[in-house]
Protein backbone atom coordinates (compact mmCIF):
# COMPACT_ATOMS: atom_id res chain seq x y z
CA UNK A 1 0.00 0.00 0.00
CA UNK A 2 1.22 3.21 -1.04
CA UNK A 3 1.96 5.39 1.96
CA UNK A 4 -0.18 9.36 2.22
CA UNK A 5 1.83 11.20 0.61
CA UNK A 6 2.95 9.63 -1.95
CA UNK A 7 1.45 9.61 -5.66
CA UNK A 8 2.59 6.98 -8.95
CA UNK A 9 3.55 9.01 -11.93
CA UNK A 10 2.53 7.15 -14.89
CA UNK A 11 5.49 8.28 -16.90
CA UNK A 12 8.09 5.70 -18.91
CA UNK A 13 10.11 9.04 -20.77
CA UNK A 14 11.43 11.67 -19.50
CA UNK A 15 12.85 14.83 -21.20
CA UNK A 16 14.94 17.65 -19.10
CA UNK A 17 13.91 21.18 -19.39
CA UNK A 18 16.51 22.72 -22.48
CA UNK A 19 15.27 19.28 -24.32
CA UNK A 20 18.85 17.72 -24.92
CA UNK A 21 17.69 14.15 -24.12
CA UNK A 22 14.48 12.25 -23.37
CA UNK A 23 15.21 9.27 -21.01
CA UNK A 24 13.64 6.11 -21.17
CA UNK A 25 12.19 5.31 -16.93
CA UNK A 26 10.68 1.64 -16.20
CA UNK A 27 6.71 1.79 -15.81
CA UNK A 28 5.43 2.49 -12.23
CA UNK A 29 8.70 3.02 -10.74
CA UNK A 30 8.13 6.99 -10.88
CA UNK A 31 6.28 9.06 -7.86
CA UNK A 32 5.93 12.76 -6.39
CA UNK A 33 6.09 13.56 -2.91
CA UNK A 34 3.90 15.63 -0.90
CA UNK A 35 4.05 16.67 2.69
CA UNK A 36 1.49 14.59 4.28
CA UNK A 37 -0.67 16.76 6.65
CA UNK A 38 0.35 16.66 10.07
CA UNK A 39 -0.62 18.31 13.24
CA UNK A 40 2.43 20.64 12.73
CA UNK A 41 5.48 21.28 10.76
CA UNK A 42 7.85 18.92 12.43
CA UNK A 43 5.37 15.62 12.30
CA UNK A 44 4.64 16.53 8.44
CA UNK A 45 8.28 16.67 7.92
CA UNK A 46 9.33 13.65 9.67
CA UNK A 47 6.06 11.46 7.72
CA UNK A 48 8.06 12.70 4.36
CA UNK A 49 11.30 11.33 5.88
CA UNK A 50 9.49 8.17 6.12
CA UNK A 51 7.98 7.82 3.05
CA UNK A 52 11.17 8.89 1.65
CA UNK A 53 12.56 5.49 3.56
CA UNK A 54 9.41 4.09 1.53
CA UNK A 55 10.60 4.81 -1.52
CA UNK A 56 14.15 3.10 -0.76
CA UNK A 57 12.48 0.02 0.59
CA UNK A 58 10.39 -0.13 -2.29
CA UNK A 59 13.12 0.27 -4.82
CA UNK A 60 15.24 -3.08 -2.62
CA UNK A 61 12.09 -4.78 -2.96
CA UNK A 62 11.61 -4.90 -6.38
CA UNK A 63 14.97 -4.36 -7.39
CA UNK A 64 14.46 -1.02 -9.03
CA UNK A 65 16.76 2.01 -9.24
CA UNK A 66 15.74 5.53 -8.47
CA UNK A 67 16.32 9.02 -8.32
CA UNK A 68 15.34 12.24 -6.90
CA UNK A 69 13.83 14.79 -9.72
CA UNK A 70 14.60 18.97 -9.28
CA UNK A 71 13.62 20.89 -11.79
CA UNK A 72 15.19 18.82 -15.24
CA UNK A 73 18.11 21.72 -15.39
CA UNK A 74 21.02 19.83 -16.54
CA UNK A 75 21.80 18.91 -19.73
CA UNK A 76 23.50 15.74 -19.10
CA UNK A 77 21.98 12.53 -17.46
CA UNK A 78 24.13 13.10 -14.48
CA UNK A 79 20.46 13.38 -12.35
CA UNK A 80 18.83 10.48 -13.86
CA UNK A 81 18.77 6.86 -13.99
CA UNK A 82 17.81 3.91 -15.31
CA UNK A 83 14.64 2.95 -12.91
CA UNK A 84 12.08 6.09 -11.63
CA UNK A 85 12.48 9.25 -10.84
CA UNK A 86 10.93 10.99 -7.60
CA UNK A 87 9.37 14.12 -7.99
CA UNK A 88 10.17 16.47 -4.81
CA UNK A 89 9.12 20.11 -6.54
CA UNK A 90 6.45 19.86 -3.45
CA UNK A 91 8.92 19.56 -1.06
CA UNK A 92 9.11 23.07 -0.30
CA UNK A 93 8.95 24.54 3.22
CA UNK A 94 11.42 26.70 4.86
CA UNK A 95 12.51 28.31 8.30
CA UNK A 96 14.95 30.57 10.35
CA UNK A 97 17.11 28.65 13.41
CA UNK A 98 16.15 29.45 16.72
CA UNK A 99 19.25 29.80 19.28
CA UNK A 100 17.91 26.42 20.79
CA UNK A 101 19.17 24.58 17.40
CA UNK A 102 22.30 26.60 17.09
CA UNK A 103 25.72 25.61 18.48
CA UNK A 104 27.24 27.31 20.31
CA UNK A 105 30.29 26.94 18.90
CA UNK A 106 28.68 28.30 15.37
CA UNK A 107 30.59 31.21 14.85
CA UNK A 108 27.85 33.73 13.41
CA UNK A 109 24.73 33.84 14.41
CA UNK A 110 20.75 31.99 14.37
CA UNK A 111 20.22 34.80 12.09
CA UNK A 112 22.31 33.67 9.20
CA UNK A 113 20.92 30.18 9.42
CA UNK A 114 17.95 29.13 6.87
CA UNK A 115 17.03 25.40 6.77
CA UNK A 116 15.28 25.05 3.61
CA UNK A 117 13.48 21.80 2.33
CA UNK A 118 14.81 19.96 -0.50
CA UNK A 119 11.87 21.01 -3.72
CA UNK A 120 12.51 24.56 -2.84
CA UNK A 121 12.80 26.45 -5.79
CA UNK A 122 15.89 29.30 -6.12
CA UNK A 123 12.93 32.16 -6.64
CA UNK A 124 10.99 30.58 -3.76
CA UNK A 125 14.22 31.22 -1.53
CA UNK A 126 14.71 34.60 -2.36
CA UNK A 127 11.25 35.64 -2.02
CA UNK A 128 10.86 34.15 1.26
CA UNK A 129 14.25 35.79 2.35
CA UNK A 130 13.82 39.57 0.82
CA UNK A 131 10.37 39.36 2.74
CA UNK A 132 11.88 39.32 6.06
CA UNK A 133 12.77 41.96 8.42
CA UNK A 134 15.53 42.85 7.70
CA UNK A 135 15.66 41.01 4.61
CA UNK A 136 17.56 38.77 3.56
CA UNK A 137 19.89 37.34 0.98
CA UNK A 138 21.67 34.09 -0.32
CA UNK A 139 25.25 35.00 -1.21
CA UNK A 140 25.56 34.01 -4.36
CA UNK A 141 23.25 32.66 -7.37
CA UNK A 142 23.43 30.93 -10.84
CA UNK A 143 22.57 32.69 -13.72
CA UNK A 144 18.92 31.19 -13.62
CA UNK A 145 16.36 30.62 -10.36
CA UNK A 146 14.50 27.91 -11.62
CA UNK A 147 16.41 25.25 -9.90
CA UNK A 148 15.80 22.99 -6.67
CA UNK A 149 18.27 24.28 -3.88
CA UNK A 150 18.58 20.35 -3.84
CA UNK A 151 19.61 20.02 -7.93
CA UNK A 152 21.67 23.07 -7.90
CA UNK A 153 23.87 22.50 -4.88
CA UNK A 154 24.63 18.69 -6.34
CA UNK A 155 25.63 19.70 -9.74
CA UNK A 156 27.76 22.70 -8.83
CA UNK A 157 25.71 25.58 -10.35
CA UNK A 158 27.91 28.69 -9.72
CA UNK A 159 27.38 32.45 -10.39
CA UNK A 160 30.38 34.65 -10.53
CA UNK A 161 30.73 35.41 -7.48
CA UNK A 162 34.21 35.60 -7.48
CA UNK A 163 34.68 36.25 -3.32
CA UNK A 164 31.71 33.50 -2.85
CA UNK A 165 31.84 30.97 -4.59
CA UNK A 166 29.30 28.10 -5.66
CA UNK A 167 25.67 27.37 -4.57
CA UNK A 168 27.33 24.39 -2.65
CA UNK A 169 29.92 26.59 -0.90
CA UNK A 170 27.15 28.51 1.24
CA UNK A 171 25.32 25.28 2.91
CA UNK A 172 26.46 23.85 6.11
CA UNK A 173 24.29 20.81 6.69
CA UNK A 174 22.69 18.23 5.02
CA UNK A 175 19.75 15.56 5.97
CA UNK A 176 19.86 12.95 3.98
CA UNK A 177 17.77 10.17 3.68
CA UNK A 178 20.42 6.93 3.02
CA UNK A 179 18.51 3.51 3.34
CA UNK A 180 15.02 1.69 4.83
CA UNK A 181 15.85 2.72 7.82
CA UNK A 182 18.63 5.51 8.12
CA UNK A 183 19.32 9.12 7.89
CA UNK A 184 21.55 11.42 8.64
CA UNK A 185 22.62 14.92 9.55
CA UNK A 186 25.73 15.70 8.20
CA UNK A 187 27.89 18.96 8.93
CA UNK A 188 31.92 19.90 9.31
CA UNK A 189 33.45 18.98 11.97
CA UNK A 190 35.71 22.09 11.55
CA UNK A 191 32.76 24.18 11.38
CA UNK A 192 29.64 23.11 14.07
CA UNK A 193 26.24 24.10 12.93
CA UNK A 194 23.06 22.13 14.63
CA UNK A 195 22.53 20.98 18.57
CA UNK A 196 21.50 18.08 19.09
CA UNK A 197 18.30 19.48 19.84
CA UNK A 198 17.78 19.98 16.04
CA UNK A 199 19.32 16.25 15.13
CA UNK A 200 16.45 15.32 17.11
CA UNK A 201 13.95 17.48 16.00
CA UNK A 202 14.93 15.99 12.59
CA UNK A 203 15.25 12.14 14.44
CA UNK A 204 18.29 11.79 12.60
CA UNK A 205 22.02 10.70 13.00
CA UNK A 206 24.75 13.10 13.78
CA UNK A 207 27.21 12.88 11.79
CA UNK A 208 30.59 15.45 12.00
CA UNK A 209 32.66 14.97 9.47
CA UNK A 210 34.75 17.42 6.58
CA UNK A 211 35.63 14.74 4.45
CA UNK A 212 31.97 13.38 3.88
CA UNK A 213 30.34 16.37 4.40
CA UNK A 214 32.40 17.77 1.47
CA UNK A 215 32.15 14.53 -0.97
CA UNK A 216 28.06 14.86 0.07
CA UNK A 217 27.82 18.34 -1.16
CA UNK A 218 28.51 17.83 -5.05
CA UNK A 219 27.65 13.99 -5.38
CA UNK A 220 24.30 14.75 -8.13
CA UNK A 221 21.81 12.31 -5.82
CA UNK A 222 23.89 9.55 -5.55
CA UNK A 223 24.34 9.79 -2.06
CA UNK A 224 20.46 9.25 -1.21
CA UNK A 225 17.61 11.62 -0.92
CA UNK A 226 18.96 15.28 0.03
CA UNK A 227 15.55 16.39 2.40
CA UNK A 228 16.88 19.13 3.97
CA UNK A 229 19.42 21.68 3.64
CA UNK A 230 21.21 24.26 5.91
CA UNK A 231 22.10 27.53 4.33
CA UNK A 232 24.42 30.56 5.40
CA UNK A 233 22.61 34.21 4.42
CA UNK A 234 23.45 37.52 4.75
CA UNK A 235 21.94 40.77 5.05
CA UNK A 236 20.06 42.16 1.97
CA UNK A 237 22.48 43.68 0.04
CA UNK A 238 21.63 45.80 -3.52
CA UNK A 239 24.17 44.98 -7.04
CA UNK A 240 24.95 47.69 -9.26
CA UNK A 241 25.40 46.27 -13.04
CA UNK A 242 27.21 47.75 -15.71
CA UNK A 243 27.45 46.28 -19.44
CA UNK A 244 30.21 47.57 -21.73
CA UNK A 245 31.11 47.08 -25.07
CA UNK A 246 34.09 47.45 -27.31
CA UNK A 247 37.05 46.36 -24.66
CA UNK A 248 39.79 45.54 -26.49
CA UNK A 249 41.31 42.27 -25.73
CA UNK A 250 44.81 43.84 -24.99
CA UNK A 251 47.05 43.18 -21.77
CA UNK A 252 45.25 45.20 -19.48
CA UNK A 253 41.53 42.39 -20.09
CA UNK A 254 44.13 39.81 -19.85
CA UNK A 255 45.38 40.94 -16.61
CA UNK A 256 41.82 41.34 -15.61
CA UNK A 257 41.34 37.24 -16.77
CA UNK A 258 44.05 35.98 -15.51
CA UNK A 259 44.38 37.78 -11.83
CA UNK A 260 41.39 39.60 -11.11
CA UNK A 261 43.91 42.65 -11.26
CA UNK A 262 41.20 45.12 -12.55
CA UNK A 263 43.89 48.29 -12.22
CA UNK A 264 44.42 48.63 -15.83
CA UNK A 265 40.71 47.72 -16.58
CA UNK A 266 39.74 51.15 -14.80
CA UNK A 267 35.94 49.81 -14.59
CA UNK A 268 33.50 52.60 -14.50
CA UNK A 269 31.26 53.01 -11.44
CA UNK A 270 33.43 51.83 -8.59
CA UNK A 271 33.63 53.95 -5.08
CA UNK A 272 33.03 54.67 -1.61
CA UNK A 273 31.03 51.52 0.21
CA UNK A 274 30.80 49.38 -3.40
CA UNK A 275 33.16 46.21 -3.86
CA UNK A 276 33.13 44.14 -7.46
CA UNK A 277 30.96 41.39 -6.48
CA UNK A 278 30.64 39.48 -10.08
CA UNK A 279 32.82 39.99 -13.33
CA UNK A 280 31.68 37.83 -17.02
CA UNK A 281 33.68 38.66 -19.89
CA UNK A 282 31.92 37.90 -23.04
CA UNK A 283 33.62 36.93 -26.42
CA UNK A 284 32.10 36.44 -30.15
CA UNK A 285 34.09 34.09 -31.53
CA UNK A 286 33.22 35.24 -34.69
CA UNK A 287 34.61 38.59 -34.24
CA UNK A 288 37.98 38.72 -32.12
CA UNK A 289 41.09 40.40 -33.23
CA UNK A 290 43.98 41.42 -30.55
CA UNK A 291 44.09 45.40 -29.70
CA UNK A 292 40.88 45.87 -31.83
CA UNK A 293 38.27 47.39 -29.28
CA UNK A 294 35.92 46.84 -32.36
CA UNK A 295 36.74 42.84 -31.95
CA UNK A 296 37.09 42.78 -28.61
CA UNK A 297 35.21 41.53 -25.50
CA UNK A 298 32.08 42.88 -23.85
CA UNK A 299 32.03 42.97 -19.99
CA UNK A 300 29.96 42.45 -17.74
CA UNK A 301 30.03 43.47 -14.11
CA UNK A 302 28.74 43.96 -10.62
CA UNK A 303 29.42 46.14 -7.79
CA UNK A 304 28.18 44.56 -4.06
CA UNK A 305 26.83 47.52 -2.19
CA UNK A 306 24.73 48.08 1.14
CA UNK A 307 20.82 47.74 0.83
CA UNK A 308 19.42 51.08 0.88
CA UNK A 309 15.80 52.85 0.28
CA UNK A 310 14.74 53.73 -2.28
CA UNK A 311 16.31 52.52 -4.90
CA UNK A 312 14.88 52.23 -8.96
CA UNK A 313 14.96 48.32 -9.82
CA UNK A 314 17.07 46.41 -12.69
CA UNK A 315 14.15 46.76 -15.37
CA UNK A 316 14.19 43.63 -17.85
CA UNK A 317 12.38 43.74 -20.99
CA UNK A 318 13.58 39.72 -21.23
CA UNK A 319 13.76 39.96 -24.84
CA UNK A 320 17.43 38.12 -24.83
CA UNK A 321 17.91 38.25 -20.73
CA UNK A 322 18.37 34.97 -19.86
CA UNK A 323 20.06 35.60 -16.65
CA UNK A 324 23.67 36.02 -17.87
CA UNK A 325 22.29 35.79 -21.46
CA UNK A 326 23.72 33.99 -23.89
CA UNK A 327 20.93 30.56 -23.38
CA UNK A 328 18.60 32.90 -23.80
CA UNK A 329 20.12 34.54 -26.73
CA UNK A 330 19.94 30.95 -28.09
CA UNK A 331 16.54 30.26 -27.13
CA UNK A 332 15.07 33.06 -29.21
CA UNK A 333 17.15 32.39 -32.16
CA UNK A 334 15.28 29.07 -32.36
CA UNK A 335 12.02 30.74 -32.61
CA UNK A 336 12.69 32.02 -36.43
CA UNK A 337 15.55 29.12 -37.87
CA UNK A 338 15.87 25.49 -38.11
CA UNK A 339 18.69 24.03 -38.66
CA UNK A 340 22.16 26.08 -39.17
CA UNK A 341 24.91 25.29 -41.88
CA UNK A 342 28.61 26.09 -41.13
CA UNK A 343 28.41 29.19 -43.79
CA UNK A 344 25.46 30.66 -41.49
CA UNK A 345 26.43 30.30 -38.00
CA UNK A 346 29.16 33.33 -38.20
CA UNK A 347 26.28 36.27 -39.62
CA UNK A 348 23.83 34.51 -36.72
CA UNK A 349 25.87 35.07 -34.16
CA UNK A 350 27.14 38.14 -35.52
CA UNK A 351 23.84 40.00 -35.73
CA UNK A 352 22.48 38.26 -32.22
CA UNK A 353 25.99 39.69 -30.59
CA UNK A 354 24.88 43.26 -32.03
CA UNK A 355 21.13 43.07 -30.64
CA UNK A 356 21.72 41.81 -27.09
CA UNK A 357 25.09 42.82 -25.98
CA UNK A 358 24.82 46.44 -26.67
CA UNK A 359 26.00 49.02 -23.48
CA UNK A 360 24.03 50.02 -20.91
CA UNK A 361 22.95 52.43 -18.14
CA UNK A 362 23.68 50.70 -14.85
CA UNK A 363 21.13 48.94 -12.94
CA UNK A 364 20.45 48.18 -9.49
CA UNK A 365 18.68 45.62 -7.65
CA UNK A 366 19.24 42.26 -5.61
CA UNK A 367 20.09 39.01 -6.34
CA UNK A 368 16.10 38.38 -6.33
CA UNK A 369 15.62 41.28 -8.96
CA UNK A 370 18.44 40.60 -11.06
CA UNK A 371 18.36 36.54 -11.34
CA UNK A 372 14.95 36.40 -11.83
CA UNK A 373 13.72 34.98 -15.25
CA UNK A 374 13.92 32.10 -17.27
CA UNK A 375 13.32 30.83 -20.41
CA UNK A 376 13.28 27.93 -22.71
CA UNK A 377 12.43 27.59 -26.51
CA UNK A 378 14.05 24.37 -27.88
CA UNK A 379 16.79 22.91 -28.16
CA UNK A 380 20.11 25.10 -27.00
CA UNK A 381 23.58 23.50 -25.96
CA UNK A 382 25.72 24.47 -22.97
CA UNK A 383 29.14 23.31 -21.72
CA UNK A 384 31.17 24.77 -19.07
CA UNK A 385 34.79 24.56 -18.41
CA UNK A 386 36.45 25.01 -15.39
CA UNK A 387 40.15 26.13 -15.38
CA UNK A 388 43.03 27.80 -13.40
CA UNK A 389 42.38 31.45 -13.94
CA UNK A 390 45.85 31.79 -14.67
CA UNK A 391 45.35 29.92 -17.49
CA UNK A 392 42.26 31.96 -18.62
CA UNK A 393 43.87 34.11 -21.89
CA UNK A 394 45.75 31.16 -23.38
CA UNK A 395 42.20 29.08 -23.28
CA UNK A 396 40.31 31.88 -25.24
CA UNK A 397 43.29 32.13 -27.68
CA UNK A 398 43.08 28.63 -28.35
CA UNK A 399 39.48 27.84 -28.83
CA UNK A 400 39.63 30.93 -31.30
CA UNK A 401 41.65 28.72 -33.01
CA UNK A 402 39.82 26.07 -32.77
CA UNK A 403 36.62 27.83 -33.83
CA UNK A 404 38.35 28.47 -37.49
CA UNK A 405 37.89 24.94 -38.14
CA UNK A 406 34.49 24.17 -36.84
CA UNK A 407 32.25 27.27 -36.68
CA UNK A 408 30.33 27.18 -33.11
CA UNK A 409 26.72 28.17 -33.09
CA UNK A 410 26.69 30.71 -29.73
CA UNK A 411 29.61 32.46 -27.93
CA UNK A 412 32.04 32.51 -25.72
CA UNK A 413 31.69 33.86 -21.66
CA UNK A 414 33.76 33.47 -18.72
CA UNK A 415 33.00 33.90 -15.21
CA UNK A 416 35.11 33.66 -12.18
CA UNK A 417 34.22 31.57 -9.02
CA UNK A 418 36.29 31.22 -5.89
CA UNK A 419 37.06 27.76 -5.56
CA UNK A 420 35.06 24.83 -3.79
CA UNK A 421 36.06 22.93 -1.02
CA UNK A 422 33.28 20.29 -1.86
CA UNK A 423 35.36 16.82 -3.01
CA UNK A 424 34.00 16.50 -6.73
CA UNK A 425 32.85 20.55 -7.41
CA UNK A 426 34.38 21.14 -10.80
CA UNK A 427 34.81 24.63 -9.68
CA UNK A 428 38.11 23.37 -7.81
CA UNK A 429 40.86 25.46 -8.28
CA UNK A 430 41.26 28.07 -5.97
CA UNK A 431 40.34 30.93 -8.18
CA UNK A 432 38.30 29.39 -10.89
CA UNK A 433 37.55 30.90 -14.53
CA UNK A 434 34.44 29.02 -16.04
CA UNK A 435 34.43 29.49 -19.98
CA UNK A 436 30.94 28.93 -20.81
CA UNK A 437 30.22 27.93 -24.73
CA UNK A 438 26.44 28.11 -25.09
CA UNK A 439 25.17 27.60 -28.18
CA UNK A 440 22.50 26.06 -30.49
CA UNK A 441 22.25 22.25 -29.30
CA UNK A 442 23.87 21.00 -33.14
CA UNK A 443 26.36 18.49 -34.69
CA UNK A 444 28.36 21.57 -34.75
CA UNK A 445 28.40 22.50 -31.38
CA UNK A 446 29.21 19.42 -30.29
CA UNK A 447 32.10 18.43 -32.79
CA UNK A 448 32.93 21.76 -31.30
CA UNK A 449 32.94 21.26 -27.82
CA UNK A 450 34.95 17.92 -28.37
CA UNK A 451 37.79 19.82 -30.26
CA UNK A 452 38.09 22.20 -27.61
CA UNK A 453 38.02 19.24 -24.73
CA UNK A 454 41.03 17.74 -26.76
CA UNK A 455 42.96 20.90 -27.21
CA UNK A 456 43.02 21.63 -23.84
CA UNK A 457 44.51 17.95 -23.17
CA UNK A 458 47.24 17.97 -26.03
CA UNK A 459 48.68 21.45 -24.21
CA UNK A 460 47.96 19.50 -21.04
CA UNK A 461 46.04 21.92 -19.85
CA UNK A 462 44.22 21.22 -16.23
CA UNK A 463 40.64 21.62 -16.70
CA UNK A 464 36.83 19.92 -15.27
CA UNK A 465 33.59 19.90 -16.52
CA UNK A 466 30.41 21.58 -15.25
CA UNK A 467 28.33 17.88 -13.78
CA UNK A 468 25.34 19.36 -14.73
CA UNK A 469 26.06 20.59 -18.12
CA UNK A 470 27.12 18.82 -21.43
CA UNK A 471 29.86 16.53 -20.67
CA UNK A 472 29.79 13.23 -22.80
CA UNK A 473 33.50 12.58 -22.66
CA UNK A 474 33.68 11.76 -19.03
CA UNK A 475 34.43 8.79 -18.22
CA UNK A 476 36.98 7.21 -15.41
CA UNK A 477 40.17 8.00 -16.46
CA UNK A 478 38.92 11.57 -17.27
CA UNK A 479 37.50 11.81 -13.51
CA UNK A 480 40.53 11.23 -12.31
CA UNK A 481 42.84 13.23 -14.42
CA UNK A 482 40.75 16.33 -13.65
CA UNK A 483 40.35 15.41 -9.80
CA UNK A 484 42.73 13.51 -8.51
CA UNK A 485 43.00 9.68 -7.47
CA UNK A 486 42.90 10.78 -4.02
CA UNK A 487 39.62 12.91 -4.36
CA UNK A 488 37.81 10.59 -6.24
CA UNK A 489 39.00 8.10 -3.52
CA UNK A 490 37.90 9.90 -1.03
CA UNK A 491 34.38 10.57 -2.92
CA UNK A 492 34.00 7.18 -3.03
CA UNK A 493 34.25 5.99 0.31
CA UNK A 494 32.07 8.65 1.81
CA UNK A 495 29.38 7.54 -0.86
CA UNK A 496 30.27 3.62 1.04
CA UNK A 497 30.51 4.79 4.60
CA UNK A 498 27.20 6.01 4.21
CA UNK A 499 25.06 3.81 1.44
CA UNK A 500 25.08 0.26 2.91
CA UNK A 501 26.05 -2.25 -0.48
CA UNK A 502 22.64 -3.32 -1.02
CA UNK A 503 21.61 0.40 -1.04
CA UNK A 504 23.98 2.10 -3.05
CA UNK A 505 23.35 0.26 -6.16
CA UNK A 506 19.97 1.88 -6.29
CA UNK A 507 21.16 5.18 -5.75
CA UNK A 508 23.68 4.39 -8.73
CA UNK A 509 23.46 4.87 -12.44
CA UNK A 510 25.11 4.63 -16.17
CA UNK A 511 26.61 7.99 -15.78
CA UNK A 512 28.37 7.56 -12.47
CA UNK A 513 29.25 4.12 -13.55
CA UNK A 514 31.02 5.64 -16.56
CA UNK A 515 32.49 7.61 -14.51
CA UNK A 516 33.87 5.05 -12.42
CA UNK A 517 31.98 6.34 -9.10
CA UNK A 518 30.29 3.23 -8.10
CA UNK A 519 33.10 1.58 -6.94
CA UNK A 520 33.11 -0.15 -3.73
CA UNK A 521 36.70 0.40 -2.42
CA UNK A 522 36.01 0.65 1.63
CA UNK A 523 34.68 3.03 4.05
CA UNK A 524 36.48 5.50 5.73
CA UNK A 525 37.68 4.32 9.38
């Protein structure tokens, strides 16, 4: 009997959200979740915890893998697998930390502690958060707010927040839900969050420990059901935006790139109380000389500043916004083509360059106001490399290059992320540049992102790819070139220490397989 709560989905195909794949699920092995009522918050929560255990039993029982479902954001079947998926979108209550649930050995306060429910949705956060007094703020966000705090922390979705970091690398402590009749709290032991007061409110395990804690954070749902999660805010603070064209690609940008030195840059709008929170450089491929400001980059940048009324907010018109653009760019290019030949890609991207990245006036607003809308029309491609920013200038150079063999549908941006202490985030290196190629989903995009992938290992080249976004020459060997046998190592026997053998196989899947993550090489002692 299936438990209150819990609903069969009558689905055998699944496709994500920017329609890159439709996966193939085995009939009645699919469900949503709901909060079952409850005579308050803490009983409804806990009956979810059960069913969740349910669902796991269920799965051992007939031999069945599953999943948990966020919002269908990555491009890659890194979130999928080959039995059901769970639907958790309603799994979506939040609340502050009372001083009772805080340790004291925390070192900030109950009022930069939001434990947030697994379903919640990015825009539901900030909403929630802006409408308290004071407001308040996550720290960083991804370019979008569509996703499950869940999906986005477990793939790595980043921002460029280059003095923040990742999604991942503002939570402090997991539940997770890890067989029939387990689950956990997990935290740092180098960094105390929760009393035992809460582990017990959430009639869970205490667990204190870096090393899984940090191999939890980015582990894409292979770990078990992630049903709660503990997030650091901070006070409301408002971003200025400024969008400039015509920077020529000269030694002062590739001081910029390669060492956040901004000197020779001279950014307009800096001052008194403001700090560069996020910098994107933008690049058409299509239209890049050296010292030619005509061929040159267009930036894009953010300064952090206190929140203050009144203020004007960021107006969108969303024609090409797309949070930091260039999917969207690509989405509305599908409405009027099909498909694209070699000889047209340069003019397309030419003339979408000229309509969307075009200066502006500054803008204003927060993280809510300026991450705030999404889009999807067909089919559009996105792959994200993370590098050394040191290594930033000689990257671009050399995927010019390698876009004057095969023409890429879309452009070029990078972002820069401080780096992730979480085991497998691919934003690892201490000051990480992404380079972002999103494009028109195409035989030519891909050919293209596979040139660049094998560039980058011929000049040996350190580099890892985004989890969540396109990424089909991972396998094994690749893992551990980009990570480290030692990492992955380490990934793996958190993933054992807490998965018992019987249950990790359910929580497993062809893509972490391929990847050589379903090892069983011991727990950690």
């Amino acid at each position: 009997m299936i438990p209150e709560g819990l609903q069969k989905l009558p689905i055998e195909q699944w496709t994500n959200k920017h329609e890159n794949f439709t996966h193939d699920l085995v009939k009645d092995t699919s469900f949503k979740l709901r909060n079952p009522p409850a005579v308050n918050r803490r009983e409804r929560y806990l009956k979810t915890t059960k069913n969740f255990q349910w669902l796991i039993q269920n799965a051992l029982d007939t031999n069945t893998k599953i999943r948990a479902m966020g919002s269908g954001w990555s491009f890659t079947k890194v979130s999928v697998t080959e039995g059901g998926l769970i639907d958790t979108a309603a799994l979506n209550f939040s609340f502050p930390l009372t001083q009772k649930y805080v340790s004291p050995q925390y070192p900030k306060t109950p009022q930069d502690l939001y434990f947030v429910q697994c379903g919640t949705i990015i825009y539901e956060l900030n909403n929630r958060l802006a409408a308290k007094n004071p407001p308040r703020s996550i720290k960083a966000s991804g370019a979008s707010n569509g996703q499950t705090i869940a999906g986005a922390l477990s793939t790595g979705t980043h921002g460029a927040a280059f003095q923040v970091g990742a999604i991942q690398d503002f939570v402090v402590g997991l539940h997770i839900i890890t067989g029939p009749n387990e689950h956990i709290w997990i935290e740092r032991a180098s960094y105390p969050v929760a009393t035992p007061d809460f582990v017990t409110w959430l009639d869970a395990k205490m667990i204190k420990d870096d090393a899984i804690f940090e191999a939890a954070l980015v582990s894409f749902g292979s770990f078990g059901f992630i049903h709660g999660v503990m997030i650091e805010t901070e006070p409301a603070f408002l971003l200025e935006e400024h969008r400039i064209g015509d920077v020529a690609y000269n030694d002062a940008l590739k001081k910029a790139m390669t060492a956040l030195d901004f000197t020779d840059l001279q950014l307009p709008g800096g001052g008194l109380g403001k700090e560069l929170y996020h910098f994107e450089v933008l690049f058409n491929l299509h239209k890049f000389e050296e010292n030619n400001s005509q061929k040159g980059a267009f930036l894009k940048y953010m300064y952090k500043k206190p929140y203050q009324l009144p203020y004007t907010p960021v107006q969108r018109d969303n024609t090409f916004t797309y949070g930091d653009d260039l999917l969207g760019i690509m989405s509305t290019v599908l409405d009027t083509i099909g498909s694209i030949s070699q000889l047209l890609i340069p003019p397309m991207v030419n003339t979408m360059f000229g309509l969307a990245f075009a200066p502006q006036p500054p803008q204003t607003g927060t993280i809510k106001e300026l991450f705030n809308y999404t889009k999807f029309r067909g089919k559009v491609a996105s792959a994200a490399i993370g590098i050394d920013i040191k290594d930033a200038a000689r990257v671009v150079e050399e995927i010019m290059k390698v876009n004057q063999q095969i023409a890429f549908p879309g452009g070029l941006s990078l972002r820069y992320v401080k780096g992730t202490k979480a085991t497998l985030g691919f934003t690892k290196f201490t000051h990480t540049c992404v380079l972002e190629m999103d494009g028109v989903d195409s035989n030519a995009a891909r050919d293209f992102y596979e040139a660049v992938w094998n560039k980058l290992e011929a000049l040996q080249i350190p580099y890892t790819l985004h989890w969540g976004k396109i990424n089909f020459n991972l396998n094994k060997t690749r893992i551990k070139n980009m990570y480290g046998t030692s990492k992955v190592n380490a990934w793996i026997d958190a993933r054992n220490t807490l998965l018992s053998n019987n249950v990790a196989p359910i929580f497993s899947s062809k893509f972490i397989e391929r990847c050589g993550l379903d090892t069983i090489l011991g727990p950690i002692v």
